[in-house]
Protein backbone atom coordinates (compact mmCIF):
# COMPACT_ATOMS: atom_id res chain seq x y z
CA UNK A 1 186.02 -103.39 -122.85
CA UNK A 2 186.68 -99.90 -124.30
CA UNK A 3 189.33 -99.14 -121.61
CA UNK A 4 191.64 -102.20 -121.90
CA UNK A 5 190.99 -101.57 -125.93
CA UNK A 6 192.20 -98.38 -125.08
CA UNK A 7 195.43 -100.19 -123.06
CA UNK A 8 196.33 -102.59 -125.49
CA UNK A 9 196.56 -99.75 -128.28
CA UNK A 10 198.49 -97.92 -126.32
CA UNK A 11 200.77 -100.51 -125.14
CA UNK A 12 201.39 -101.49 -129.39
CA UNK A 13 202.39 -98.03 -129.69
CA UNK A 14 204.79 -97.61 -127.31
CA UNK A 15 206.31 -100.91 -128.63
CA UNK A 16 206.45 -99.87 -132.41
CA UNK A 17 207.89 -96.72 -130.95
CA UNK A 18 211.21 -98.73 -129.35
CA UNK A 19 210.87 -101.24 -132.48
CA UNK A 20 211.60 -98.09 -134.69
CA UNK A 21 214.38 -96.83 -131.85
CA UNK A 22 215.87 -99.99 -131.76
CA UNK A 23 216.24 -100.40 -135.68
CA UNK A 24 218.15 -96.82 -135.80
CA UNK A 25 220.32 -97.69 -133.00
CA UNK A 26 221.51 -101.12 -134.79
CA UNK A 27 221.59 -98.70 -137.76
CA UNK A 28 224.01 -96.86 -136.06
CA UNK A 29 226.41 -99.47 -134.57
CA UNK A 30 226.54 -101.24 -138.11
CA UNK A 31 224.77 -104.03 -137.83
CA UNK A 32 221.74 -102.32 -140.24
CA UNK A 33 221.73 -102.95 -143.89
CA UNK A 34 219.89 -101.44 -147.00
CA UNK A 35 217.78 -104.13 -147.36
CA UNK A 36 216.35 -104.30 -143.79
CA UNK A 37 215.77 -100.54 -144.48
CA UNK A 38 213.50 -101.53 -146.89
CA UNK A 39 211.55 -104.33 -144.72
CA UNK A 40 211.55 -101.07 -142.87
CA UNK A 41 210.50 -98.44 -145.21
CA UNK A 42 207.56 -101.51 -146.20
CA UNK A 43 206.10 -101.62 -143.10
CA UNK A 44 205.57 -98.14 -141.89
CA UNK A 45 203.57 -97.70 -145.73
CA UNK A 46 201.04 -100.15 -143.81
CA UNK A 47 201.37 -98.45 -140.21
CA UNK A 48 203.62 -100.82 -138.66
CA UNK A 49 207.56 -100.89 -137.13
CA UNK A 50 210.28 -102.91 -137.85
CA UNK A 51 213.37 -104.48 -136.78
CA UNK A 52 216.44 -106.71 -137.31
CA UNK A 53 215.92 -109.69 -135.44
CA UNK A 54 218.47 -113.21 -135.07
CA UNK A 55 221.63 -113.87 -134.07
CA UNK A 56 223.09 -112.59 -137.29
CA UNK A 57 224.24 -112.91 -141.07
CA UNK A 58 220.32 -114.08 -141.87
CA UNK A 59 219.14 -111.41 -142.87
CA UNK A 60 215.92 -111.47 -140.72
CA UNK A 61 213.41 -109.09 -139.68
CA UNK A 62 210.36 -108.48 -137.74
CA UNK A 63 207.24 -106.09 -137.98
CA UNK A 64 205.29 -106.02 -135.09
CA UNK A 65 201.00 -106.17 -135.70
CA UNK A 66 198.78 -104.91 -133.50
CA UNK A 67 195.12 -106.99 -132.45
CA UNK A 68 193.04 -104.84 -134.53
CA UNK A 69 195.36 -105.29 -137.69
CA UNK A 70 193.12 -106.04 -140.53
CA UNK A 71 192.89 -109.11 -142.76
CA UNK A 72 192.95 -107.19 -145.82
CA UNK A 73 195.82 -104.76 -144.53
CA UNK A 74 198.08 -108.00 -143.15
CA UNK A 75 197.19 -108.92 -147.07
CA UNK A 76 198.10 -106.34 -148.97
CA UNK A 77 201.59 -105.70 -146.58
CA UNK A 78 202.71 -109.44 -147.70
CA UNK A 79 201.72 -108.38 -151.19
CA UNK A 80 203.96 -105.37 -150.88
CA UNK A 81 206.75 -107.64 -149.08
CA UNK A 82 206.48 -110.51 -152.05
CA UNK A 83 206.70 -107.85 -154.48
CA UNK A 84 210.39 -106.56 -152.91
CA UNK A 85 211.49 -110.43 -153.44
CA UNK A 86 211.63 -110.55 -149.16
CA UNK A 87 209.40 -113.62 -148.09
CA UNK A 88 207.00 -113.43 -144.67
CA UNK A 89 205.98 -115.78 -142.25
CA UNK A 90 203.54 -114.64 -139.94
CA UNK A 91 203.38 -116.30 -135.91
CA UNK A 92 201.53 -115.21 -132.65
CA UNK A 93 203.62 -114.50 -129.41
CA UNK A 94 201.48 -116.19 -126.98
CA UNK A 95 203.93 -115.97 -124.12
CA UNK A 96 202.93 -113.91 -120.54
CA UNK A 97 206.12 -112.41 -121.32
CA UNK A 98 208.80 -111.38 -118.67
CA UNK A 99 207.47 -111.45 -115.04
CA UNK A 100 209.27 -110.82 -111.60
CA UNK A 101 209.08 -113.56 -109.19
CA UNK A 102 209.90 -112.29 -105.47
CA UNK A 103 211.31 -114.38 -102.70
């Protein structure tokens, strides 16, 4: 209903918050590069947050997308992306996530 609508939007944007906290702290330590600060720079023009992601040296990124992220939005951000020469393949993390388990 409206209140876990409510939940789940908040919940996205504390999470593109740290993704954008993250990205300047791997800035910071070196690890960033100018052409993850576009991916970057990309994906807040469509009101999302990105991040390096990987084990290194592939040059990989992710944007996060919340539920209610349009079909035509989703389509004009890989436009945008293809256009910058970066390619995008889009998944769904279906996980429950991290849990605690007490004895």
């Amino acid at each position: 209903g409206k209140q876990q609508d409510g939940a789940m939007e908040e919940i996205y944007s504390i999470l593109q918050e740290l993704f954008a906290m993250n990205q300047h702290l791997l800035n910071a330590i070196g690890v960033g590069h100018p052409a993850l600060d576009r991916v970057c720079d990309i994906a807040s023009q469509f009101g999302l947050s990105a991040k390096l992601t990987g084990g290194g040296g592939g040059g990989c990124a992710i944007a996060l997308m919340p539920p209610d992220f349009s079909g035509s939005k989703l389509a004009a951000a890989k436009a945008a992306f293809s256009e910058a020469e970066f390619d995008c393949w889009e998944t769904v993390i279906g996980s429950r996530g991290v849990s605690q388990h007490c004895l």
